[in-house]
C-alpha atoms as a PDB file:
ATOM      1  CA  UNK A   1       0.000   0.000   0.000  1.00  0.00           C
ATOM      2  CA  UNK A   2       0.834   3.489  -0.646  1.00  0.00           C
ATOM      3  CA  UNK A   3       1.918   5.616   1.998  1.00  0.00           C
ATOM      4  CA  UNK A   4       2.808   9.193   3.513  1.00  0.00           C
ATOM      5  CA  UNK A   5       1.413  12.080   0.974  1.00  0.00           C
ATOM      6  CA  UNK A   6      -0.144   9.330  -1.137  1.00  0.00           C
ATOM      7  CA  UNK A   7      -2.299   8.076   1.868  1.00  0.00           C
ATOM      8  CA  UNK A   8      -3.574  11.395   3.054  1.00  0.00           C
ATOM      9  CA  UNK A   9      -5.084  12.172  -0.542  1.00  0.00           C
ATOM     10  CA  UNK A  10      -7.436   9.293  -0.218  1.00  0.00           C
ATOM     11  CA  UNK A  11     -10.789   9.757   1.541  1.00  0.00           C
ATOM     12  CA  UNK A  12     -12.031   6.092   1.219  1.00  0.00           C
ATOM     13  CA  UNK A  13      -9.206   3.412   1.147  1.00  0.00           C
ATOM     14  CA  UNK A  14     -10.333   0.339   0.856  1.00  0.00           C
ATOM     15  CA  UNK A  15      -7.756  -2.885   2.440  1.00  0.00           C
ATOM     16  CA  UNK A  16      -8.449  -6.161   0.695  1.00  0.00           C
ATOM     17  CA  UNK A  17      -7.091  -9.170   2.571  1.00  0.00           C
ATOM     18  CA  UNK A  18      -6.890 -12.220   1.118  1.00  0.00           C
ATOM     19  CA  UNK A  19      -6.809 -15.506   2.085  1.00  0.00           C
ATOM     20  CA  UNK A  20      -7.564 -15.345   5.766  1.00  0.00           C
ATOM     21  CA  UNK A  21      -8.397 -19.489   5.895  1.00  0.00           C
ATOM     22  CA  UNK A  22      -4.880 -19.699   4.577  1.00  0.00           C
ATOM     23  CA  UNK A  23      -3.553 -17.257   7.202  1.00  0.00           C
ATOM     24  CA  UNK A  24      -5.755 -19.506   9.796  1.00  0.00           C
ATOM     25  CA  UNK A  25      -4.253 -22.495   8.885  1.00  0.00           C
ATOM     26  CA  UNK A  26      -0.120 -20.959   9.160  1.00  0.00           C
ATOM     27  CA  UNK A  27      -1.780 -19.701  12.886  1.00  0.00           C
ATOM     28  CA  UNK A  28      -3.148 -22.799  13.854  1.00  0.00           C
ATOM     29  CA  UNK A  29       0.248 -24.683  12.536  1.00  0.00           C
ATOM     30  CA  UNK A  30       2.604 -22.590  14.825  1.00  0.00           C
ATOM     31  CA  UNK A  31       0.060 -22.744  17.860  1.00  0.00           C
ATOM     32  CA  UNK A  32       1.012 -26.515  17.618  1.00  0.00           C
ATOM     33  CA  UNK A  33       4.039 -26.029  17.253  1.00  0.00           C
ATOM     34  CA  UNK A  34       4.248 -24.171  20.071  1.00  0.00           C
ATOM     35  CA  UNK A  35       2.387 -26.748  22.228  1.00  0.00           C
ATOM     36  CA  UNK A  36      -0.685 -24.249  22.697  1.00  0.00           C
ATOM     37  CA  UNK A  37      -3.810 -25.833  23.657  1.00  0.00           C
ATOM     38  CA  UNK A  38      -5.880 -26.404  20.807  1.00  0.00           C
ATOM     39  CA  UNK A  39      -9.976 -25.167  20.205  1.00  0.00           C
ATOM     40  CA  UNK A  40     -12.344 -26.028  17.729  1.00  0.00           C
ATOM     41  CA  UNK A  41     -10.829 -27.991  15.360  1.00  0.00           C
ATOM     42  CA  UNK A  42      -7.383 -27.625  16.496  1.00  0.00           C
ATOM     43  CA  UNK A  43      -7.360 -24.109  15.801  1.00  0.00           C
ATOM     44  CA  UNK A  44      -5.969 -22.017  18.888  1.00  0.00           C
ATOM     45  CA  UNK A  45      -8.547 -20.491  21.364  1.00  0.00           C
ATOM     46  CA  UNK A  46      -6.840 -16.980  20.517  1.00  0.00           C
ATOM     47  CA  UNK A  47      -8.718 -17.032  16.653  1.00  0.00           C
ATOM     48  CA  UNK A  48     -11.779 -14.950  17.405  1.00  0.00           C
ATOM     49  CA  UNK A  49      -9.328 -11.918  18.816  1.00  0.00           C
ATOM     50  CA  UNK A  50      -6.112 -12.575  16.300  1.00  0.00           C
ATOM     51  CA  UNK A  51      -8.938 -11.686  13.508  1.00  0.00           C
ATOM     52  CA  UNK A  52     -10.247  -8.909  15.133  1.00  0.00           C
ATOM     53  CA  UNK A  53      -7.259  -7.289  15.749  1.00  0.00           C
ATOM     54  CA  UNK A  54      -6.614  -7.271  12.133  1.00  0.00           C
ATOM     55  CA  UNK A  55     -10.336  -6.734  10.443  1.00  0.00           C
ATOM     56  CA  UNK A  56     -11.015  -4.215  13.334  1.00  0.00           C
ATOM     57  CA  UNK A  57      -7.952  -1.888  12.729  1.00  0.00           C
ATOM     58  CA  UNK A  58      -9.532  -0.299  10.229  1.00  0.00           C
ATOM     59  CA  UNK A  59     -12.059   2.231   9.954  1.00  0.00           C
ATOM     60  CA  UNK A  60     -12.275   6.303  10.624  1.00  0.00           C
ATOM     61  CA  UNK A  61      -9.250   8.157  10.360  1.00  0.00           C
ATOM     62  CA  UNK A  62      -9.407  10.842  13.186  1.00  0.00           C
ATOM     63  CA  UNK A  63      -8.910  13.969  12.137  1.00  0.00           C
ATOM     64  CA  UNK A  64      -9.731  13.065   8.451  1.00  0.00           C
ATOM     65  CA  UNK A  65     -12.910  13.062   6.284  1.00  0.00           C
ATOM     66  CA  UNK A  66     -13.631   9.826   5.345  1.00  0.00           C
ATOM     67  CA  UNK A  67     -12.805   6.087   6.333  1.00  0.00           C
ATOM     68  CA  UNK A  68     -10.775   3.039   5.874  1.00  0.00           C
ATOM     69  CA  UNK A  69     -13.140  -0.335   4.245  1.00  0.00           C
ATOM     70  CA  UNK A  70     -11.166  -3.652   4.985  1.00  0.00           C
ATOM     71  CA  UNK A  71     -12.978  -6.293   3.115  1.00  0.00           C
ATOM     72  CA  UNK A  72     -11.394  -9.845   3.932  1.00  0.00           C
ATOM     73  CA  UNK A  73     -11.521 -12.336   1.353  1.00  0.00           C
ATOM     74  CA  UNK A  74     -11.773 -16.186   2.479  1.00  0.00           C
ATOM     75  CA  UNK A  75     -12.679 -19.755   1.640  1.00  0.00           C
ATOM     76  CA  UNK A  76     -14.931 -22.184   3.133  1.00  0.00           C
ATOM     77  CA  UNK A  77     -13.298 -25.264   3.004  1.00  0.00           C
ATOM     78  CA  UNK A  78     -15.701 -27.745   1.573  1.00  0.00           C
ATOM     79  CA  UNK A  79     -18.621 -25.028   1.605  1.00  0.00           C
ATOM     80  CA  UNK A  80     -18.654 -25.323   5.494  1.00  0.00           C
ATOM     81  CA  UNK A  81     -20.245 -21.644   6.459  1.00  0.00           C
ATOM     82  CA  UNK A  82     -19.794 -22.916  10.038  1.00  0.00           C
ATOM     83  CA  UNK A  83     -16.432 -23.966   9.718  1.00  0.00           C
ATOM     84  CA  UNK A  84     -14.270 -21.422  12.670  1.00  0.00           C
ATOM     85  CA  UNK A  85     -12.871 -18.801  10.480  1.00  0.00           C
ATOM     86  CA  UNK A  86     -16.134 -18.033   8.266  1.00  0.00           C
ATOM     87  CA  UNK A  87     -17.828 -18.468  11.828  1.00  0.00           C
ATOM     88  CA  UNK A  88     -15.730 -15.756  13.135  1.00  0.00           C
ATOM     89  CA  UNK A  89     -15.448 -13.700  10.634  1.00  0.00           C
ATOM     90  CA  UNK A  90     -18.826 -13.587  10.793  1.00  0.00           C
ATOM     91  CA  UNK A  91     -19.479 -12.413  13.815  1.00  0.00           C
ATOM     92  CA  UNK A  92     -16.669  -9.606  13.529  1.00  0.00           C
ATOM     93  CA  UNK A  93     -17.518  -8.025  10.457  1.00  0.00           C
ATOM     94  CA  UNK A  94     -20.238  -5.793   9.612  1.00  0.00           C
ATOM     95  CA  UNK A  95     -21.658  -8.119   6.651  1.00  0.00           C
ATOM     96  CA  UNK A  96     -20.634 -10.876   4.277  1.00  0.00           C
ATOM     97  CA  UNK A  97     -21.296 -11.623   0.729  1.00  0.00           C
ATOM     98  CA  UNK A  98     -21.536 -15.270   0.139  1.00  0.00           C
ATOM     99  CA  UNK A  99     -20.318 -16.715  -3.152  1.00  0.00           C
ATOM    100  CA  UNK A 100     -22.117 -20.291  -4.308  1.00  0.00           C
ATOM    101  CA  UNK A 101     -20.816 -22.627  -6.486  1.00  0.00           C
ATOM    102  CA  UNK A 102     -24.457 -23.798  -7.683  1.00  0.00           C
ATOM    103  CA  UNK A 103     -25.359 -19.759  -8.347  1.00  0.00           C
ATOM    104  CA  UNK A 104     -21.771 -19.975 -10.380  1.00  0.00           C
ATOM    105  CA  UNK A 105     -23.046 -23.226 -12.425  1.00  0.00           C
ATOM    106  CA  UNK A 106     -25.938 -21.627 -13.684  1.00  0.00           C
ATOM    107  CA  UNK A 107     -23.905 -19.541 -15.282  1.00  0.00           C
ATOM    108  CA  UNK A 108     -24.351 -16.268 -13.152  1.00  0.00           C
ATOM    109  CA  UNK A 109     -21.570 -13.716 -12.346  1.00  0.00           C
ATOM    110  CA  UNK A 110     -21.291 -12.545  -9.675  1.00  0.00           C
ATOM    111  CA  UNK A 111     -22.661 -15.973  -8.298  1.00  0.00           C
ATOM    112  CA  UNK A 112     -23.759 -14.330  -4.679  1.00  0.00           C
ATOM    113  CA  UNK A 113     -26.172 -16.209  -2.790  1.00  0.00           C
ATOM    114  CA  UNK A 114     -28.638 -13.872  -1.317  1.00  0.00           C
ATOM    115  CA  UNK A 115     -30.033 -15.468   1.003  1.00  0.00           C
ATOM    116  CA  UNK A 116     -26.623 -16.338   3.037  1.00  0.00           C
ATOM    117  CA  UNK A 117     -25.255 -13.115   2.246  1.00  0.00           C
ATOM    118  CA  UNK A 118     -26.259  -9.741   4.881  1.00  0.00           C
ATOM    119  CA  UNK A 119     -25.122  -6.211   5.987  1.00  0.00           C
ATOM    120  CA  UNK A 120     -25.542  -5.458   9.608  1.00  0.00           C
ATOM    121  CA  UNK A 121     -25.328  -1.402   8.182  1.00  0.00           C
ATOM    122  CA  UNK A 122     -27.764  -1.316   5.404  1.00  0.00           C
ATOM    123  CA  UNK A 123     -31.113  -0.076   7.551  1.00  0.00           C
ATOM    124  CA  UNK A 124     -28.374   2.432   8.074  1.00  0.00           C
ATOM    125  CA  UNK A 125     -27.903   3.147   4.773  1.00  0.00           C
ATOM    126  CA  UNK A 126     -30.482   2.869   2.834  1.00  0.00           C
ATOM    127  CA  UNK A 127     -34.577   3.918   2.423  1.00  0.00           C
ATOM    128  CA  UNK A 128     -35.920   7.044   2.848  1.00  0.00           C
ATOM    129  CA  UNK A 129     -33.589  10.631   2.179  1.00  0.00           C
ATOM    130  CA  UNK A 130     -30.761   8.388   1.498  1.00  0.00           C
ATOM    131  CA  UNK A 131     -31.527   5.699  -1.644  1.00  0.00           C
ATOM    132  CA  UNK A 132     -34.909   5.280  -2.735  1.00  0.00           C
ATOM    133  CA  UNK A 133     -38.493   5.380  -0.421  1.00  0.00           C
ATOM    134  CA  UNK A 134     -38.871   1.723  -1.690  1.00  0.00           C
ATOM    135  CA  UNK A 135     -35.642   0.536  -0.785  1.00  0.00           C
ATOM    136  CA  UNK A 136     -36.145  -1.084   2.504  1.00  0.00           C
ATOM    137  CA  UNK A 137     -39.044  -2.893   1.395  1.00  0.00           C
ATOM    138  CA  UNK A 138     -38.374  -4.232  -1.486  1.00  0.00           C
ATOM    139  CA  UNK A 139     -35.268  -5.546   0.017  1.00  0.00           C
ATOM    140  CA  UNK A 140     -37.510  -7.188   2.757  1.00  0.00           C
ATOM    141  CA  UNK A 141     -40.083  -8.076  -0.277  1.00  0.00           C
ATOM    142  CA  UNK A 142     -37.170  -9.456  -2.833  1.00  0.00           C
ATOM    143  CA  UNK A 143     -35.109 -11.723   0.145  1.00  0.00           C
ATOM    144  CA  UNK A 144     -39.161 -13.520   1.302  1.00  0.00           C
ATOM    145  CA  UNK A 145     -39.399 -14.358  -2.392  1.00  0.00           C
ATOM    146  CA  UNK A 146     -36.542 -15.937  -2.434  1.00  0.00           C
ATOM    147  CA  UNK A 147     -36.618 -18.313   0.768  1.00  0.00           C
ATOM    148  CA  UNK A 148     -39.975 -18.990  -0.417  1.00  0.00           C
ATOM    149  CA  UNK A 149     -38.399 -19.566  -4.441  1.00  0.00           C
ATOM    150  CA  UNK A 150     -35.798 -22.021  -2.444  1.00  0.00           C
ATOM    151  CA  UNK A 151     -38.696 -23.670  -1.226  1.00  0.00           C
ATOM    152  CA  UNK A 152     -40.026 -24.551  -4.143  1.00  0.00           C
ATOM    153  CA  UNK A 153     -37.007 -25.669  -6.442  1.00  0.00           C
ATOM    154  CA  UNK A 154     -36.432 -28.112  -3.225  1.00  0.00           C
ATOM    155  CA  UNK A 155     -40.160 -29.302  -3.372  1.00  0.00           C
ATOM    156  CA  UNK A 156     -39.728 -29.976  -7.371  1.00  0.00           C
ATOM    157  CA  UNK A 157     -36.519 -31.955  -6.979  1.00  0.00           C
ATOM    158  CA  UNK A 158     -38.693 -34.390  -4.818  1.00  0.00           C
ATOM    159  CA  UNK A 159     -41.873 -34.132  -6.441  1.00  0.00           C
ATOM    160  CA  UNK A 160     -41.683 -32.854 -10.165  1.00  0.00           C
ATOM    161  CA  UNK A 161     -42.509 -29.058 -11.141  1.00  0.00           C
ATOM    162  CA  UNK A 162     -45.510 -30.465 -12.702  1.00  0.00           C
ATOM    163  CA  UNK A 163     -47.236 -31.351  -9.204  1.00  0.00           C
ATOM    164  CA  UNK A 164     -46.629 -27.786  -8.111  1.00  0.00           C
ATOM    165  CA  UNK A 165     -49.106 -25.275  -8.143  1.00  0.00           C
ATOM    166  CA  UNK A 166     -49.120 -22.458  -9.885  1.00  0.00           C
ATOM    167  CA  UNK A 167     -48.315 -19.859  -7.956  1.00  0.00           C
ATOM    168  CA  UNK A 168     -45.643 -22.118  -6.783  1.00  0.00           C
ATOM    169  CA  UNK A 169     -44.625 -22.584 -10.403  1.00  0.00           C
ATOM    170  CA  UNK A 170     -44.375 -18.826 -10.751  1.00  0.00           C
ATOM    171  CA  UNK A 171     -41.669 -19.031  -8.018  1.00  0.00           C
ATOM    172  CA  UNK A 172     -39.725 -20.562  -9.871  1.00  0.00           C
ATOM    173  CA  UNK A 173     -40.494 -18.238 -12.535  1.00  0.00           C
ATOM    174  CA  UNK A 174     -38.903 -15.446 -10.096  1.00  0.00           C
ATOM    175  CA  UNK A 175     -35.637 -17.357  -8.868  1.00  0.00           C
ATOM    176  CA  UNK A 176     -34.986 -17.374 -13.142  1.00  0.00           C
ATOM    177  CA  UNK A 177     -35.620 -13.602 -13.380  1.00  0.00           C
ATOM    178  CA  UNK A 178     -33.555 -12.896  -9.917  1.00  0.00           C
ATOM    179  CA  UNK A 179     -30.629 -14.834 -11.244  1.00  0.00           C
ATOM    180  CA  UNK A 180     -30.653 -13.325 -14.771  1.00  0.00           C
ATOM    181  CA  UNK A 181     -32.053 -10.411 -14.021  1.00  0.00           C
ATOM    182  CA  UNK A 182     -31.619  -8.995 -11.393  1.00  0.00           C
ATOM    183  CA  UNK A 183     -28.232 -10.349  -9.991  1.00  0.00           C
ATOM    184  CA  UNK A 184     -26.014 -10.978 -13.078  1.00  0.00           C
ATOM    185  CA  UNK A 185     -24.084  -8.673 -14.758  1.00  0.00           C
ATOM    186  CA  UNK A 186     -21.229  -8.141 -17.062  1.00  0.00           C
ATOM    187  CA  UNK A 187     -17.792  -8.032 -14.909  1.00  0.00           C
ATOM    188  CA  UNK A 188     -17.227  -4.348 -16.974  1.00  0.00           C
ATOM    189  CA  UNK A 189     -20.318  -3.020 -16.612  1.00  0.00           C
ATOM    190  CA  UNK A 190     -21.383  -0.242 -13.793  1.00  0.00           C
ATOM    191  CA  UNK A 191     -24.905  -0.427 -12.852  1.00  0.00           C
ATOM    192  CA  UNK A 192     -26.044   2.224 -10.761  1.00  0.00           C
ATOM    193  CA  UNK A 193     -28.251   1.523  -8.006  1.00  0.00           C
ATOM    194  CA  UNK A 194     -31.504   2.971  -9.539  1.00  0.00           C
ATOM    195  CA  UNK A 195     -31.312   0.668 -11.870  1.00  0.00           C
ATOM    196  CA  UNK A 196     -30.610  -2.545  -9.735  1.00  0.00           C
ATOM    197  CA  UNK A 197     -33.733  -1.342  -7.689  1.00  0.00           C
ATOM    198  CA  UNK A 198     -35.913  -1.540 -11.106  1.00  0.00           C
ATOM    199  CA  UNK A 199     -34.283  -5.056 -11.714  1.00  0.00           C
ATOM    200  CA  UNK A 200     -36.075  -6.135  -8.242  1.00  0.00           C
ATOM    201  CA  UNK A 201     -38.795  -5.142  -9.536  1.00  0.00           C
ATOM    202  CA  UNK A 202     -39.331  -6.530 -12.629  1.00  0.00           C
ATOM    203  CA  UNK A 203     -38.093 -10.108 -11.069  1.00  0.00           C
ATOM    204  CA  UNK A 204     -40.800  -9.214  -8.332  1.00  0.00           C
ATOM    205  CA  UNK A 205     -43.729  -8.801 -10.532  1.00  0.00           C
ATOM    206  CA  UNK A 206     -43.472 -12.172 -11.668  1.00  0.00           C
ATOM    207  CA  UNK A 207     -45.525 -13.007  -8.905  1.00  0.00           C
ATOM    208  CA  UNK A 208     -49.255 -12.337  -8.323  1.00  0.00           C
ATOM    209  CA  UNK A 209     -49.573  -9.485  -6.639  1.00  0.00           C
ATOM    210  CA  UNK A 210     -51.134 -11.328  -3.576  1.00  0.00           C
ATOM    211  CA  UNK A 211     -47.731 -12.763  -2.838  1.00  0.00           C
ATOM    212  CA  UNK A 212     -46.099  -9.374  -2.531  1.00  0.00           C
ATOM    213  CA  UNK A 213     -47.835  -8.716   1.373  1.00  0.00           C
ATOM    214  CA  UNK A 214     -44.554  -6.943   2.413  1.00  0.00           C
ATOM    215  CA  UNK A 215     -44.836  -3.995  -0.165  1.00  0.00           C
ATOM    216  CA  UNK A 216     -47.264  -1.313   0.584  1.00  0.00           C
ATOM    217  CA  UNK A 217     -50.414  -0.765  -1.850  1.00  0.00           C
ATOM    218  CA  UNK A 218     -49.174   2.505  -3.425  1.00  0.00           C
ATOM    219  CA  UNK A 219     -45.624   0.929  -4.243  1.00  0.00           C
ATOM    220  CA  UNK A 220     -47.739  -2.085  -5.886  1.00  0.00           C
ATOM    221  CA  UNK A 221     -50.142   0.141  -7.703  1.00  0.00           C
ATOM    222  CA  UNK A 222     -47.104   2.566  -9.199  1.00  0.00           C
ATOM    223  CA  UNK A 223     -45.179  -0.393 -10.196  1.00  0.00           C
ATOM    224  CA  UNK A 224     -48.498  -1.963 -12.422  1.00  0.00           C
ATOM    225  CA  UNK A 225     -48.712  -4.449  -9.940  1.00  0.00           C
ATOM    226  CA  UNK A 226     -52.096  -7.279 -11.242  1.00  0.00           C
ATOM    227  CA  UNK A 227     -54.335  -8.647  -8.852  1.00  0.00           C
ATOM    228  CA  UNK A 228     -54.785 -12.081 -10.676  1.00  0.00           C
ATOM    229  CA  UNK A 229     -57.626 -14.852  -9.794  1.00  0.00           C
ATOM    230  CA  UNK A 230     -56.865 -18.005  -7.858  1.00  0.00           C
ATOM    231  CA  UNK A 231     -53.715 -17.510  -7.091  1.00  0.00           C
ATOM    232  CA  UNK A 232     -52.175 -16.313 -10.262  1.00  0.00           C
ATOM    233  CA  UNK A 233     -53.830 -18.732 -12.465  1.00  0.00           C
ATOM    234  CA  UNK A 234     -52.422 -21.040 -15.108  1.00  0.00           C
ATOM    235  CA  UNK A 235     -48.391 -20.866 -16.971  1.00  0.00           C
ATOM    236  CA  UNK A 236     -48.053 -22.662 -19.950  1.00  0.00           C
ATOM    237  CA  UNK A 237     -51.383 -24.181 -20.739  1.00  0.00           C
ATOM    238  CA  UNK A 238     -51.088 -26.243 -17.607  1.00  0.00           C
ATOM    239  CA  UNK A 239     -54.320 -26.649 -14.997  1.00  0.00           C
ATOM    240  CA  UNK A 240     -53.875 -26.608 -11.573  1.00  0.00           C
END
């Protein structure tokens, strides 16, 4: 990193650190050698505050305008979100973004999944005289959808998309216009938030508007959200 004059010229710096499992595993190598006594899975009991003294060290500059981002980069070894340093991590940082290998296989970029992914600042951040008015709830709205969408392509794996109903068929309908939609994106391309906000709801009014109880009735009505009968009726000449 750049320092002295070059430093004070930046307002936002971000640090990326990268990879902290590999830094993990050289820690938890020369606690044994050391003879330390060993914690979760041999890792030494010190983990939780070694990582915290490095992802914590950043932030506000005092004196300055502006602040210091550290965004840690690290693997999950065999997709293990509990596994100690993704654990901890966890629990230090302000949010995650998850990556998923199945998101990546459908042929998405970036392949985040949603559901596993949060911000512990974004209520901060976001809605009212700071994004949009509809920001907050179609967040809420979008992230329902989707647990509910998960549902679904878990209940067709076991039964067949054929015995679902419809609405439940149009779930599926709106993981397909989340993925490609709303979430992929060129790795050049700079989409500003606006527009990601539209993308939500486009994927969103795949669905009846009866599913969509989280988003008030004037946001519904000045997005052309349709009341449709019994549940959304039929998709692709199929009955009920």
């Amino acid at each position: 990193m750049q320092t002295g004059n070059h430093l004070r010229s930046w307002s936002r710096p971000v640090v990326v650190m990268t990879d902290m499992t590999a830094y993990a595993e050289a820690l938890r190598e020369v606690s044994a050698a050391r003879g330390e006594v060993p914690a979760r899975r041999a890792y030494p009991g010190y983990l939780y505050s070694d990582l915290a003294s490095l992802y914590e060290r950043c932030g506000r500059i005092h004196g300055r305008t502006g602040s210091v981002t550290v965004l840690p980069v690290l693997t999950m070894p065999a997709g293990d979100i509990t596994h100690p340093v993704p654990d901890l991590t966890g629990y230090i940082t302000e949010g995650q973004i998850v990556l998923s290998r199945e998101v990546h296989a459908r042929g998405v970029y970036p392949p985040v999944d949603a559901l596993a992914s949060l911000s512990r600042l974004m209520r901060k951040g976001a809605g009212p005289g700071r994004t949009r008015p509809d920001h907050l709830d179609l967040a809420a709205q979008t992230l329902a959808a989707l647990a509910r969408a998960r549902q679904m392509n878990e209940l067709s794996d076991l039964v067949g998309e054929a015995a679902l109903s419809p609405t439940d068929r149009r779930y599926l309908d709106f993981d397909e216009a989340f993925l490609h939609d709303f979430l992929h994106q060129r790795p050049d391309e700079a989409r500003p938030l606006d527009r990601t906000l539209d993308a939500a709801w486009q994927a969103l009014l795949t669905l009846p508007r009866g599913e969509l109880t989280m988003l008030p009735a004037a946001l519904l009505d000045a997005h052309g959200a349709r009341a449709e009968p019994d549940g959304g009726g039929e998709r692709d000449g199929r009955e009920p």
